[in-house]
PDB file of N, CA and C in Angstrom:
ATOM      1  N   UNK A   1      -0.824  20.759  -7.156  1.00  0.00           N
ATOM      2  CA  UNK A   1      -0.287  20.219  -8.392  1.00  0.00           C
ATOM      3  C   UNK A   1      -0.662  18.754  -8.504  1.00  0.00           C
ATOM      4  N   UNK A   2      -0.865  18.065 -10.054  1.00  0.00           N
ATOM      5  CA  UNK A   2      -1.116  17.092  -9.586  1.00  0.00           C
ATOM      6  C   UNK A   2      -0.205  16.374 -10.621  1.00  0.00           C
ATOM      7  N   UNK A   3      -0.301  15.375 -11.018  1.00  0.00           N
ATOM      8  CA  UNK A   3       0.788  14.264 -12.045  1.00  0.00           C
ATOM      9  C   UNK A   3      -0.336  14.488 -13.367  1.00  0.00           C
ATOM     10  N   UNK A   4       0.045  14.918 -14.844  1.00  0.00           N
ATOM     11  CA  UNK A   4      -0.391  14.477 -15.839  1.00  0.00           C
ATOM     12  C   UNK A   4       0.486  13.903 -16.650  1.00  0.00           C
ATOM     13  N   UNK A   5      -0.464  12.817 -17.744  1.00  0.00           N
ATOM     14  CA  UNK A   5       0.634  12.507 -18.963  1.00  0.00           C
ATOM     15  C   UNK A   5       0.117  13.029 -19.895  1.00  0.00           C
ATOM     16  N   UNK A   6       1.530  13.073 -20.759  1.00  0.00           N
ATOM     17  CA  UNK A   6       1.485  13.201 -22.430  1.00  0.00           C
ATOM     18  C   UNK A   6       2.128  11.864 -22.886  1.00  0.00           C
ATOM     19  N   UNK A   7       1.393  11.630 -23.644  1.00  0.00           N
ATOM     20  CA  UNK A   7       1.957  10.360 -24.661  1.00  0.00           C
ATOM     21  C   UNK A   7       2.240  11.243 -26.171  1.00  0.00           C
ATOM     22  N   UNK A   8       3.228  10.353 -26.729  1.00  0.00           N
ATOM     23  CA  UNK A   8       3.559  10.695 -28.529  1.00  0.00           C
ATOM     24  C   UNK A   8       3.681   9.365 -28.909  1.00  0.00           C
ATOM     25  N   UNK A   9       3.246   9.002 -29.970  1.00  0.00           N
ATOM     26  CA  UNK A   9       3.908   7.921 -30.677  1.00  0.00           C
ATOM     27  C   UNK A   9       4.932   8.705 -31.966  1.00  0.00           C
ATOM     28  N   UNK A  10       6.148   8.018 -31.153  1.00  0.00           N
ATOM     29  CA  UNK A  10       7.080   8.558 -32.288  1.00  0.00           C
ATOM     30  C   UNK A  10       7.272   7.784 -33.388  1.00  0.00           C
ATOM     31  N   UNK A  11       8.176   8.222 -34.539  1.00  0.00           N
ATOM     32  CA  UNK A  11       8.917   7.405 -35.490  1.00  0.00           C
ATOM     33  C   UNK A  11      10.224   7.731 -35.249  1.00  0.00           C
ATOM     34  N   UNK A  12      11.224   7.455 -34.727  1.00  0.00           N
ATOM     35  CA  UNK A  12      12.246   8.077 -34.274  1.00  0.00           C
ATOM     36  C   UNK A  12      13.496   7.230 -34.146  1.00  0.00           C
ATOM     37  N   UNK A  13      14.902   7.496 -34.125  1.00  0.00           N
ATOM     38  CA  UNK A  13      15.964   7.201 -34.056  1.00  0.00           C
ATOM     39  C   UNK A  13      16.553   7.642 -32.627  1.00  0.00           C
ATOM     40  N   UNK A  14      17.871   7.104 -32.158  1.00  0.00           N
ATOM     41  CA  UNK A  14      17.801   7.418 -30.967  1.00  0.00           C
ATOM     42  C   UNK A  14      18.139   9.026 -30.834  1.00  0.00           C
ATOM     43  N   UNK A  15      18.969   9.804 -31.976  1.00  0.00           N
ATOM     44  CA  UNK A  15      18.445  10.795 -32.403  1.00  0.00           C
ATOM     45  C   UNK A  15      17.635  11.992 -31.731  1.00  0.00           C
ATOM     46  N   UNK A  16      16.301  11.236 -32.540  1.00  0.00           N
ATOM     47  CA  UNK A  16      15.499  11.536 -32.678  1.00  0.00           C
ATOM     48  C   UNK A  16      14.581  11.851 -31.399  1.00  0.00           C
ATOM     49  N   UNK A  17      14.590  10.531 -30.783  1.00  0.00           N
ATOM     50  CA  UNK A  17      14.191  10.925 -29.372  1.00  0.00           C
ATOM     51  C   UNK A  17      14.618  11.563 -28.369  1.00  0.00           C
ATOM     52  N   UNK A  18      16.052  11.807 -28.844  1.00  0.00           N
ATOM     53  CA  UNK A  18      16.687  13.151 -27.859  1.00  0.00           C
ATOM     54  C   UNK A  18      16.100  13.876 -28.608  1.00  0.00           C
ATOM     55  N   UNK A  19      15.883  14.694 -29.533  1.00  0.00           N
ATOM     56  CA  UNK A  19      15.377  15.740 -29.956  1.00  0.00           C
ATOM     57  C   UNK A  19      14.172  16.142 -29.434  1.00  0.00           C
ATOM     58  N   UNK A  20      13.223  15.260 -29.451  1.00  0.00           N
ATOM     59  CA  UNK A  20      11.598  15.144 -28.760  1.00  0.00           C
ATOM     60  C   UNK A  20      12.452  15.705 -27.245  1.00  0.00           C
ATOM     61  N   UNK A  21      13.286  14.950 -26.421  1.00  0.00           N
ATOM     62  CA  UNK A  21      12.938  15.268 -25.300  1.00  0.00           C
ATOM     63  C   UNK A  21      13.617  16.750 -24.907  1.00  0.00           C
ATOM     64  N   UNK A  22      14.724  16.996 -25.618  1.00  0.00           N
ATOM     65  CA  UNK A  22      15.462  18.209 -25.819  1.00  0.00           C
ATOM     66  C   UNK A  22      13.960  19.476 -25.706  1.00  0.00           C
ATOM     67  N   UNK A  23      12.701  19.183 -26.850  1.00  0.00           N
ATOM     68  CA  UNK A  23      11.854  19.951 -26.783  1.00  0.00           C
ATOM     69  C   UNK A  23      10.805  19.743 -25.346  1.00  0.00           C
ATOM     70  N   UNK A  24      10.668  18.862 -25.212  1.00  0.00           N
ATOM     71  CA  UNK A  24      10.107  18.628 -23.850  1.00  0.00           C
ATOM     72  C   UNK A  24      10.684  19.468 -22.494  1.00  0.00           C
ATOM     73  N   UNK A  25      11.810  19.092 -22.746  1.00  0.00           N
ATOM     74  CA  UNK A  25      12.392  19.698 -21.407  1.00  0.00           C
ATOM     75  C   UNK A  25      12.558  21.279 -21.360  1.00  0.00           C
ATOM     76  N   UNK A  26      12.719  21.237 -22.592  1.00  0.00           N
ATOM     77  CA  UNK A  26      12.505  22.806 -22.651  1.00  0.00           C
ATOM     78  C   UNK A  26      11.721  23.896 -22.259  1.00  0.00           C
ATOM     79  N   UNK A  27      10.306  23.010 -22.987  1.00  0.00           N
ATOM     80  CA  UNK A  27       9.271  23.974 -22.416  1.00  0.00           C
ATOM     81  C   UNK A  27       8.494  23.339 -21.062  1.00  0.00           C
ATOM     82  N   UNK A  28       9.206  22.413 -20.325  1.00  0.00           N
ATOM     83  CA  UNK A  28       8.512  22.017 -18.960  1.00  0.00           C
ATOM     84  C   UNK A  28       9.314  22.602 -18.281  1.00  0.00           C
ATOM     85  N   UNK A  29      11.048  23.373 -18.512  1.00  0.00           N
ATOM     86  CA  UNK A  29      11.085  24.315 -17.797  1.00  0.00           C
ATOM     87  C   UNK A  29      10.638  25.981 -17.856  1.00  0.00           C
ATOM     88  N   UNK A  30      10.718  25.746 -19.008  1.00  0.00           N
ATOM     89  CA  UNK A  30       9.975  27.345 -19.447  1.00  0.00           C
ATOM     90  C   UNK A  30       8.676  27.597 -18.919  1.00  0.00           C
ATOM     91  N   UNK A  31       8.109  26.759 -18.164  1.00  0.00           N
ATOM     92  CA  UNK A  31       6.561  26.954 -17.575  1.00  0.00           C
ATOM     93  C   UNK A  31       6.463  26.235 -15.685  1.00  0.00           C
ATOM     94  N   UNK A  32       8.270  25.850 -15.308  1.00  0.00           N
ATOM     95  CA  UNK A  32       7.876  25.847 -14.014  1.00  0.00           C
ATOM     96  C   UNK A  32       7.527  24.827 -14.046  1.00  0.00           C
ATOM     97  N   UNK A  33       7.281  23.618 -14.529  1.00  0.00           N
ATOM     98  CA  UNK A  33       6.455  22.119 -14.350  1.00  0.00           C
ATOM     99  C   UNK A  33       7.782  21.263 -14.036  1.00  0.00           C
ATOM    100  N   UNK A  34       7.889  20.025 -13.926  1.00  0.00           N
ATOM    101  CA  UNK A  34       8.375  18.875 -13.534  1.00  0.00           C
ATOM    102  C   UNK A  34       7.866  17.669 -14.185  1.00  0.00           C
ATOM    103  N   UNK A  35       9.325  17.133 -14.791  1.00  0.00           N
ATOM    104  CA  UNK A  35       9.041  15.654 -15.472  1.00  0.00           C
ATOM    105  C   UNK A  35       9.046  15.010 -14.443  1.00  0.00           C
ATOM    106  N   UNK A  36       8.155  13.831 -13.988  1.00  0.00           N
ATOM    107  CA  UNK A  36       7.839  13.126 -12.424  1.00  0.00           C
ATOM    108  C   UNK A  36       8.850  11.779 -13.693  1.00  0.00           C
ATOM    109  N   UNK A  37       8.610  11.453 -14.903  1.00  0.00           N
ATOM    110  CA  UNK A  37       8.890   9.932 -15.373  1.00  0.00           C
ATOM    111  C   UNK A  37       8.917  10.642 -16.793  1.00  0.00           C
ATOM    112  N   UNK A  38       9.921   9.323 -17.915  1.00  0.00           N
ATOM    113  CA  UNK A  38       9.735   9.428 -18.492  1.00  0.00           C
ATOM    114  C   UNK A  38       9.937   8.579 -19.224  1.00  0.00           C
ATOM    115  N   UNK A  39       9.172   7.425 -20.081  1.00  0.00           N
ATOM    116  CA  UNK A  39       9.118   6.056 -20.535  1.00  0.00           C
ATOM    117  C   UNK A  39       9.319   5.821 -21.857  1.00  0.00           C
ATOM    118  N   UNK A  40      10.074   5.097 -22.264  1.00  0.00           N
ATOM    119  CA  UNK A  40       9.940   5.115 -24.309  1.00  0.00           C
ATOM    120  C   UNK A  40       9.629   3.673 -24.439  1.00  0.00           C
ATOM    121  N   UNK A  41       8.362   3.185 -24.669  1.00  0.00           N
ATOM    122  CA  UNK A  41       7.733   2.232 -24.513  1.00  0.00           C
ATOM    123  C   UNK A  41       7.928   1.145 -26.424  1.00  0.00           C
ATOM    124  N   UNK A  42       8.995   0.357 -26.375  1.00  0.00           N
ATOM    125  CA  UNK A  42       9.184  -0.160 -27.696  1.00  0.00           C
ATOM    126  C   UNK A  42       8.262  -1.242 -27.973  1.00  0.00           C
ATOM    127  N   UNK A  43       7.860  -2.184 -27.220  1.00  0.00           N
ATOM    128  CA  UNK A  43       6.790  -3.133 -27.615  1.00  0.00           C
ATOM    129  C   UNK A  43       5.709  -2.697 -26.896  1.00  0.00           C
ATOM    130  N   UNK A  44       4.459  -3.414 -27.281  1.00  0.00           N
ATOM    131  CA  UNK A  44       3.264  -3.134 -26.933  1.00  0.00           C
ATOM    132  C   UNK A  44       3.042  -4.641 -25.869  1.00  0.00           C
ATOM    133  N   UNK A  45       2.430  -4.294 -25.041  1.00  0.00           N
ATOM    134  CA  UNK A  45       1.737  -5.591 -24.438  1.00  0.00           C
ATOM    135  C   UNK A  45       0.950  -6.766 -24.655  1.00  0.00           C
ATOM    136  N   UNK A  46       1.117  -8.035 -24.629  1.00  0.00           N
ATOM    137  CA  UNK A  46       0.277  -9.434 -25.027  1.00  0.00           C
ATOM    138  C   UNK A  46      -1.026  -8.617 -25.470  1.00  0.00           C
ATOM    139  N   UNK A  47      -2.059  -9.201 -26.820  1.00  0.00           N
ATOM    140  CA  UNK A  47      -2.911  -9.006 -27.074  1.00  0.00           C
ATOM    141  C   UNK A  47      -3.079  -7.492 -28.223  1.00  0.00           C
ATOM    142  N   UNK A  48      -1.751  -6.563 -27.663  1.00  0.00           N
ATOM    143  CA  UNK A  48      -2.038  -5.368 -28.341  1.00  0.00           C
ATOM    144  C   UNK A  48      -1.158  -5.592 -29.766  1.00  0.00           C
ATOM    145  N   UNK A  49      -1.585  -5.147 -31.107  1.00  0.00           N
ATOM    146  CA  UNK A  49      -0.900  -4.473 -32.103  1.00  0.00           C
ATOM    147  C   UNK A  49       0.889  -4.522 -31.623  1.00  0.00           C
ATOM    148  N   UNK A  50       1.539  -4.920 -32.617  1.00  0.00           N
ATOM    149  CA  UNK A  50       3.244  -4.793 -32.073  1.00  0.00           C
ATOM    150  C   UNK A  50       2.868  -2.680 -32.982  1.00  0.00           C
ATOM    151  N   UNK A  51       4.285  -2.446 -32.221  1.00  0.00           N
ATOM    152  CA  UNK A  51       4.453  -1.091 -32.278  1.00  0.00           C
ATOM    153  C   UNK A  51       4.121  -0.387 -33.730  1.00  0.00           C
ATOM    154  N   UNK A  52       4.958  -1.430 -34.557  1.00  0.00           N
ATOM    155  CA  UNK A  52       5.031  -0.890 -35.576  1.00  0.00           C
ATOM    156  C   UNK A  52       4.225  -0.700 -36.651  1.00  0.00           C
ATOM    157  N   UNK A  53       3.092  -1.924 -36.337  1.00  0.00           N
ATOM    158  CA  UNK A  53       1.602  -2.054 -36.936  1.00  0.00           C
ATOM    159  C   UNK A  53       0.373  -0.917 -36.390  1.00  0.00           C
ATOM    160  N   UNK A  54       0.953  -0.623 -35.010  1.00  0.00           N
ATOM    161  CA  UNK A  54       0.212   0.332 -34.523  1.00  0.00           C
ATOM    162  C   UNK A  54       0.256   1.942 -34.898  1.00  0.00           C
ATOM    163  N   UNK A  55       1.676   2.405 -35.226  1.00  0.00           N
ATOM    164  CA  UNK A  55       1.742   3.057 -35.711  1.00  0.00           C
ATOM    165  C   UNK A  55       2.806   2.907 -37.727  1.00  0.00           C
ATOM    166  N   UNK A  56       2.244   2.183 -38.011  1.00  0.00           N
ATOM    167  CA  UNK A  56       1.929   2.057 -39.671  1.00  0.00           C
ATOM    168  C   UNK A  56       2.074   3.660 -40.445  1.00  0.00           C
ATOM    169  N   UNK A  57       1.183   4.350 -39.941  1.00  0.00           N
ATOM    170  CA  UNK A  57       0.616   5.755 -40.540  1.00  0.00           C
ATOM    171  C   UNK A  57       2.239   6.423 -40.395  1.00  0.00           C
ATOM    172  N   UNK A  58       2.591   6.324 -39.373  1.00  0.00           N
ATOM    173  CA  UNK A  58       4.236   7.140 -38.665  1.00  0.00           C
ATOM    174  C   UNK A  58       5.078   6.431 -40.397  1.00  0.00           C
ATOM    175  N   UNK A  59       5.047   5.437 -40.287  1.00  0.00           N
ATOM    176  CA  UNK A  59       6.417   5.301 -41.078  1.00  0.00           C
ATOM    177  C   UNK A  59       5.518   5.423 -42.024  1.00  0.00           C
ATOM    178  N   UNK A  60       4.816   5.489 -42.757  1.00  0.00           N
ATOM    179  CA  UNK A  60       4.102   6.073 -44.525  1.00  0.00           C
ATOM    180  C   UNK A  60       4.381   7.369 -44.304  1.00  0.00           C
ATOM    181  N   UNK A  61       4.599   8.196 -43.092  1.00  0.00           N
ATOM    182  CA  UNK A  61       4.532   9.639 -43.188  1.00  0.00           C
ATOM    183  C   UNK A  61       6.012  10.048 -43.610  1.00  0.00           C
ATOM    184  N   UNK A  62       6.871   9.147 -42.715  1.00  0.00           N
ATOM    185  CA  UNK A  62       8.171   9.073 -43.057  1.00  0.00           C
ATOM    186  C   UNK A  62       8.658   9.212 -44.414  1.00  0.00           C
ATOM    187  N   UNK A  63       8.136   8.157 -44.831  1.00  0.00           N
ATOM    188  CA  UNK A  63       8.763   7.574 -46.326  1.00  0.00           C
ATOM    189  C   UNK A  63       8.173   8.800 -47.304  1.00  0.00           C
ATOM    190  N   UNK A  64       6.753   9.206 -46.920  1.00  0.00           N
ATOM    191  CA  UNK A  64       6.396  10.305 -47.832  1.00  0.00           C
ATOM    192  C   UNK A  64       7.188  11.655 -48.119  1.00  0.00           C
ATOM    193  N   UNK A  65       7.627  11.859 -46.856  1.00  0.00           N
ATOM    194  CA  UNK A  65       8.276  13.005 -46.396  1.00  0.00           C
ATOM    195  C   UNK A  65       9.965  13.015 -47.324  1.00  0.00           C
ATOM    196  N   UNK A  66      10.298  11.891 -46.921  1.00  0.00           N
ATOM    197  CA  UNK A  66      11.795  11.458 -47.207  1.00  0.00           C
ATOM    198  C   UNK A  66      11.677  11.122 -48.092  1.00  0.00           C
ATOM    199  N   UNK A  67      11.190  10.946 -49.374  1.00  0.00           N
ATOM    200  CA  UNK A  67      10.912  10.143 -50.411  1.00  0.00           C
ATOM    201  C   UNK A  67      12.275   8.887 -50.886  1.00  0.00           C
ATOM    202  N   UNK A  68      12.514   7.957 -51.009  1.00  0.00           N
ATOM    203  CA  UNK A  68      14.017   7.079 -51.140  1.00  0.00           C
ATOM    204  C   UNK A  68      15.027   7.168 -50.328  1.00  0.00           C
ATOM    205  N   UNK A  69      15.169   7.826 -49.201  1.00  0.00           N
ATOM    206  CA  UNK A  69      15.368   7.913 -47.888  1.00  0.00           C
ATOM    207  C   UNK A  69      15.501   6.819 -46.880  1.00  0.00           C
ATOM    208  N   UNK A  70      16.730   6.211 -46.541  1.00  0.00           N
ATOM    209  CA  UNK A  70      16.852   5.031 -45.291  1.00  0.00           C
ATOM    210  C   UNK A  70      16.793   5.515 -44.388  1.00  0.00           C
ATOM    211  N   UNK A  71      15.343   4.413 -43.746  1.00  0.00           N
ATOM    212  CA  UNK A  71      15.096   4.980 -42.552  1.00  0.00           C
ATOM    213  C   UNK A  71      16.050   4.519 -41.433  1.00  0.00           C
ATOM    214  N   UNK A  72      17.425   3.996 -41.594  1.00  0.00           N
ATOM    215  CA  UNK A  72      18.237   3.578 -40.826  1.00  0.00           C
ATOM    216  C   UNK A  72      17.527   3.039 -39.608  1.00  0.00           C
ATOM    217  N   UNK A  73      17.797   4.088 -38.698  1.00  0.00           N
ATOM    218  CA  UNK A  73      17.268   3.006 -37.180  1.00  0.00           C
ATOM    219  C   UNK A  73      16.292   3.096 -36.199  1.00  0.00           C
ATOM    220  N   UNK A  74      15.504   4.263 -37.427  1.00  0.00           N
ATOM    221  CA  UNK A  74      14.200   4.641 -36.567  1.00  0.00           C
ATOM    222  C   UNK A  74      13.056   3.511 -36.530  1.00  0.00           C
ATOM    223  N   UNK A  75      12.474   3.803 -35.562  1.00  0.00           N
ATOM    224  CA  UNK A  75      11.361   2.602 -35.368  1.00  0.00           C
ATOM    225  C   UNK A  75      10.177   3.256 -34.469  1.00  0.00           C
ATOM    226  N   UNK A  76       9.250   2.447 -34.597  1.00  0.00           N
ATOM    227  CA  UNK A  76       8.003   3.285 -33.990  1.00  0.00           C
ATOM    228  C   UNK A  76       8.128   3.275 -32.585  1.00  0.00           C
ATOM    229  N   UNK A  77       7.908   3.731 -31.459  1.00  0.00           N
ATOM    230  CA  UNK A  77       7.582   3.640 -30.314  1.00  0.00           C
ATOM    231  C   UNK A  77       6.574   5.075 -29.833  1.00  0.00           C
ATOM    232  N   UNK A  78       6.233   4.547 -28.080  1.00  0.00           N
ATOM    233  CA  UNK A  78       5.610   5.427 -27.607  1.00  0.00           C
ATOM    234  C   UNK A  78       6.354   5.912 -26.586  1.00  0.00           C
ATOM    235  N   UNK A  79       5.789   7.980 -26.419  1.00  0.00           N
ATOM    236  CA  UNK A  79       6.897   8.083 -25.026  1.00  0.00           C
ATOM    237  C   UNK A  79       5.576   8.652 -24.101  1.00  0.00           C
ATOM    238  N   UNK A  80       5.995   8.319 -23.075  1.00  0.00           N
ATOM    239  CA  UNK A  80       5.268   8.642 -22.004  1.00  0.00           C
ATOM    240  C   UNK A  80       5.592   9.464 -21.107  1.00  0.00           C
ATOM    241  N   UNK A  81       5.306  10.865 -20.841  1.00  0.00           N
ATOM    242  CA  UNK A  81       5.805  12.043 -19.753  1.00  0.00           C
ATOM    243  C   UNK A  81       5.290  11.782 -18.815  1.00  0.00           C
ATOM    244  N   UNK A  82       5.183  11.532 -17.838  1.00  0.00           N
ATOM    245  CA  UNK A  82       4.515  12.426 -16.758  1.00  0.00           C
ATOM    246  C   UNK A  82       5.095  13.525 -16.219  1.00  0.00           C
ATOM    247  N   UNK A  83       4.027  14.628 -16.240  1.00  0.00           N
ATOM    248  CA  UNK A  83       4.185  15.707 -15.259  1.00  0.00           C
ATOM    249  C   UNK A  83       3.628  16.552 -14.249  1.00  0.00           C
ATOM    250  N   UNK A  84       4.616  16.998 -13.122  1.00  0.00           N
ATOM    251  CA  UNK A  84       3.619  17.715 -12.116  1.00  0.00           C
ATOM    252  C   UNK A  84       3.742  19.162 -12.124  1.00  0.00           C
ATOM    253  N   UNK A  85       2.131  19.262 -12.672  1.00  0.00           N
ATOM    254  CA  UNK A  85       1.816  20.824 -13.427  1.00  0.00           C
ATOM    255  C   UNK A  85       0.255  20.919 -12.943  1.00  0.00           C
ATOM    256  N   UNK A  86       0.273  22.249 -13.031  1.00  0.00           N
ATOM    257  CA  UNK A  86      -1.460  22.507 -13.224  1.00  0.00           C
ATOM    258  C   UNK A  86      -1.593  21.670 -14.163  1.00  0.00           C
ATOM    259  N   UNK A  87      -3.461  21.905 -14.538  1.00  0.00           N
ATOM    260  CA  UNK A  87      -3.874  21.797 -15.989  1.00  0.00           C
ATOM    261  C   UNK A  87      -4.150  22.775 -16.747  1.00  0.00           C
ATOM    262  N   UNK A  88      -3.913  23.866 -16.260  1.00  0.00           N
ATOM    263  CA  UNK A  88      -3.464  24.852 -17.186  1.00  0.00           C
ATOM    264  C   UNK A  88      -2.142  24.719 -17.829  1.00  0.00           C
ATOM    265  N   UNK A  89      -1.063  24.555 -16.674  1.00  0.00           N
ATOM    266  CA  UNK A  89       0.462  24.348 -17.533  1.00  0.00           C
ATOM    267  C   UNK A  89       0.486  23.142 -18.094  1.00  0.00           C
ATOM    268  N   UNK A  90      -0.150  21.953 -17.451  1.00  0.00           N
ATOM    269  CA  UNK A  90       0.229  21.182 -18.523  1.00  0.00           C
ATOM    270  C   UNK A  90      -0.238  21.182 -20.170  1.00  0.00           C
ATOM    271  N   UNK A  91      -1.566  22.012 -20.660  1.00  0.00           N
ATOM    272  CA  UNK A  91      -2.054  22.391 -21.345  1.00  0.00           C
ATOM    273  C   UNK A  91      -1.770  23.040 -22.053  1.00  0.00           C
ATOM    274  N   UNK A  92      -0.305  24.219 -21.716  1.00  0.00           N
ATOM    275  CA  UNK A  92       0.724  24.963 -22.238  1.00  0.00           C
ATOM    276  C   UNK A  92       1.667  24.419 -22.302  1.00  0.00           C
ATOM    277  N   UNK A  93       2.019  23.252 -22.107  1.00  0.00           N
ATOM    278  CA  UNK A  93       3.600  22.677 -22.083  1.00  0.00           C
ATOM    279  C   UNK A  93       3.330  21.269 -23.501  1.00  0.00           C
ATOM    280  N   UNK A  94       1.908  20.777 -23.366  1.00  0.00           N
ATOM    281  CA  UNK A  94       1.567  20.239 -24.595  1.00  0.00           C
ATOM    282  C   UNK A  94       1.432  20.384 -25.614  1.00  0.00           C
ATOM    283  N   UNK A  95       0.830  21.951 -26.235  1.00  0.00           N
ATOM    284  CA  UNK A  95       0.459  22.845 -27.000  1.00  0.00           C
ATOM    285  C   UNK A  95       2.175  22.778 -27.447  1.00  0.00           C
ATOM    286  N   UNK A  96       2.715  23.562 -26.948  1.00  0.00           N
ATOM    287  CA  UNK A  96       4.318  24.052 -27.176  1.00  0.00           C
ATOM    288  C   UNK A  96       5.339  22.665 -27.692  1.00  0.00           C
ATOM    289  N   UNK A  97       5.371  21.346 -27.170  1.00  0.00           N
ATOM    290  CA  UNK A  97       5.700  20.565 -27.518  1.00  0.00           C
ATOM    291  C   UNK A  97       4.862  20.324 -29.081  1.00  0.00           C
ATOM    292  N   UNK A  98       3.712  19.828 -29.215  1.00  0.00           N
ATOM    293  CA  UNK A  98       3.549  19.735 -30.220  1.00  0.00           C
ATOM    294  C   UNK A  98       3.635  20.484 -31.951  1.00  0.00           C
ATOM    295  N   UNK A  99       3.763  21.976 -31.100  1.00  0.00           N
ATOM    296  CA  UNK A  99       4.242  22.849 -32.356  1.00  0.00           C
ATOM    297  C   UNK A  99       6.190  22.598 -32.101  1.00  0.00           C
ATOM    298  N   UNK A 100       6.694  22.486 -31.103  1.00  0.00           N
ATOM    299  CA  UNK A 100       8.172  22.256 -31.812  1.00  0.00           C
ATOM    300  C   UNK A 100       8.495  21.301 -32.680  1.00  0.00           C
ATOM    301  N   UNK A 101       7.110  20.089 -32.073  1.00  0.00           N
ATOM    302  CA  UNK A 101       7.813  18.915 -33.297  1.00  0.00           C
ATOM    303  C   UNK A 101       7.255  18.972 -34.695  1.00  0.00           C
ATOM    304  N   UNK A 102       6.464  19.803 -34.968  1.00  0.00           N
ATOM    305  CA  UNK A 102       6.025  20.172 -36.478  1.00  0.00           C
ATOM    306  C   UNK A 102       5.641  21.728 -36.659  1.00  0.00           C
ATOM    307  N   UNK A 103       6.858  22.327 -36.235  1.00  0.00           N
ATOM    308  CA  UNK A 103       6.466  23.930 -36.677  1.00  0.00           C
ATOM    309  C   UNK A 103       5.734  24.186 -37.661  1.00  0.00           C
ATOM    310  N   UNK A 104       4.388  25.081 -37.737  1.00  0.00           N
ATOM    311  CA  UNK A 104       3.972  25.460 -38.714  1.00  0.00           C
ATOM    312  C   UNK A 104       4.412  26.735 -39.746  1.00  0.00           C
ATOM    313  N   UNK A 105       4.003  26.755 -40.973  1.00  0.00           N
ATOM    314  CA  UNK A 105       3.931  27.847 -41.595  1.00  0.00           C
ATOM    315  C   UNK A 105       3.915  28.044 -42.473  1.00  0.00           C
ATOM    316  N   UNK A 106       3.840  29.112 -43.543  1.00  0.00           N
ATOM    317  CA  UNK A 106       3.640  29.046 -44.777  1.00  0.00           C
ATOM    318  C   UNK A 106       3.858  28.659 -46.063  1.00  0.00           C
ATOM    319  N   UNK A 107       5.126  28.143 -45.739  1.00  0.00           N
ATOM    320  CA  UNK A 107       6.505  27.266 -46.790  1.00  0.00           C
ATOM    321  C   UNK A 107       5.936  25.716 -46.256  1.00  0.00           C
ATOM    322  N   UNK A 108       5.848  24.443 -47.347  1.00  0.00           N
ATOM    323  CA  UNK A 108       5.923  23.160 -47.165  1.00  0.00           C
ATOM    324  C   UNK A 108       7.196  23.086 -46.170  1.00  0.00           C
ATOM    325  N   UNK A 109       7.103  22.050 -45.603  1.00  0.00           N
ATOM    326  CA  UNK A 109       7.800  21.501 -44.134  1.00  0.00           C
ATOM    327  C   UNK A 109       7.598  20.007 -43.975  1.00  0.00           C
ATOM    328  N   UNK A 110       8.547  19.659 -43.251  1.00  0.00           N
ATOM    329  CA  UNK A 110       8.349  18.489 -42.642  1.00  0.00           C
ATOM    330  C   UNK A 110       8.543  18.342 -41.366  1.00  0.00           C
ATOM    331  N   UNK A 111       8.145  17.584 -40.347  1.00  0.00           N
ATOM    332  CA  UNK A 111       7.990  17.500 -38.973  1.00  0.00           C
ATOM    333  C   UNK A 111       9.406  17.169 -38.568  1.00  0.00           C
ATOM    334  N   UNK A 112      10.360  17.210 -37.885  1.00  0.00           N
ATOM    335  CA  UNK A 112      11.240  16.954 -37.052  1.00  0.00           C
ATOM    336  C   UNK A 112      11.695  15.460 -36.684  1.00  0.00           C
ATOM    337  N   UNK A 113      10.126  14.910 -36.350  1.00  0.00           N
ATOM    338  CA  UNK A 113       9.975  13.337 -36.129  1.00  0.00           C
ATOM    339  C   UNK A 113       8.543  13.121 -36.006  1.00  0.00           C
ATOM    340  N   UNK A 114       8.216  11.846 -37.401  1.00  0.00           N
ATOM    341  CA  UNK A 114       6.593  11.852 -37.233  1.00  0.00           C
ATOM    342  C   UNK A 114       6.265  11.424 -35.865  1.00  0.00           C
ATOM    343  N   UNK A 115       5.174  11.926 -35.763  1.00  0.00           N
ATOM    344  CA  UNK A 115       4.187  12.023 -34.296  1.00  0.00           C
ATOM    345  C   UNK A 115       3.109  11.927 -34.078  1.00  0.00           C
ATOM    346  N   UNK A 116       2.854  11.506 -33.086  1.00  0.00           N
ATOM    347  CA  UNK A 116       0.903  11.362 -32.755  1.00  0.00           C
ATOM    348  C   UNK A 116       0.748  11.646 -31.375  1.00  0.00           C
ATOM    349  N   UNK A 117      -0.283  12.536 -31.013  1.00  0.00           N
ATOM    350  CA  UNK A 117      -0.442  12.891 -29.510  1.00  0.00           C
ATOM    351  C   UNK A 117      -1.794  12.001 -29.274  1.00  0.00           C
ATOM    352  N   UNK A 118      -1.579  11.702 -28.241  1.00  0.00           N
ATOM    353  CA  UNK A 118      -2.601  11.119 -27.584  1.00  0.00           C
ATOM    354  C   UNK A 118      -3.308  11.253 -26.064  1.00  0.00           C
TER     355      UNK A 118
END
C-alpha cells in the first residue's frame, strides 16, 4: 500500500465541509482504504494567488447556481486527503467522491458544494 492524495478546492461552509468529508469517509471505508491526514488548507502560501482569487470560478458557480442567494460563510479553500490505498482503490474512492459531490443525471442539478479535483 502506499500514501496517495486527493485534493478539492472547495466553496464551502463549515457545513459544507462536513458534508465533503461525510462523503469521503464513506467511500474510503466502503473500499477498505485509510485516511493517513486530512488538511483544509484556507490561505495559500507567500507568492501564490490568496484562495479566493484562485478559486474565483467556485464562487461564480455558486452565485450562478443560487441565483440572490447569501453566501453566508462559505469561502474558498483546499482539502487535502491522504490515503493508504492501492491505485486501483484509490482510483475508486476518487471516482465515487467526485460523483457524490455532483450527482449526475437527467433533471438540472446542482452540486452539493462547488468543487475542483486536482
Amino acid at each position: 500500500m502506499a500514501t496517495r492524495m486527493m485534493r478539492f478546492s472547495l466553496y464551502a461552509d463549515d457545513e459544507g465541509l462536513a458534508r465533503v468529508g461525510e462523503i469521503i469517509d464513506r467511500e474510503v471505508a466502503f473500499r477498505a482504504a485509510r485516511v493517513a491526514d486530512r488538511t483544509v488548507v484556507r490561505e495559500t502560501s507567500d507568492g501564490d494567488l490568496p484562495m479566493a482569487e484562485a478559486n474565483a470560478f467556485l464562487v461564480d458557480q455558486w452565485a450562478i447556481e443560487h441565483p440572490g442567494a447569501d453566501a453566508g460563510e462559505r469561502r474558498a479553500v483546499d482539502l487535502h486527503v491522504r490515503l493508504d490505498c492501492s491505485l486501483r482503490t484509490y482510483r475508486a474512492v476518487r471516482k465515487a467522491v467526485i460523483s457524490g459531490l455532483c450527482p449526475e443525471g437527467a433533471a438540472p442539478h446542482t452540486c452539493l458544494v462547488p468543487w475542483s479535483a486536482w
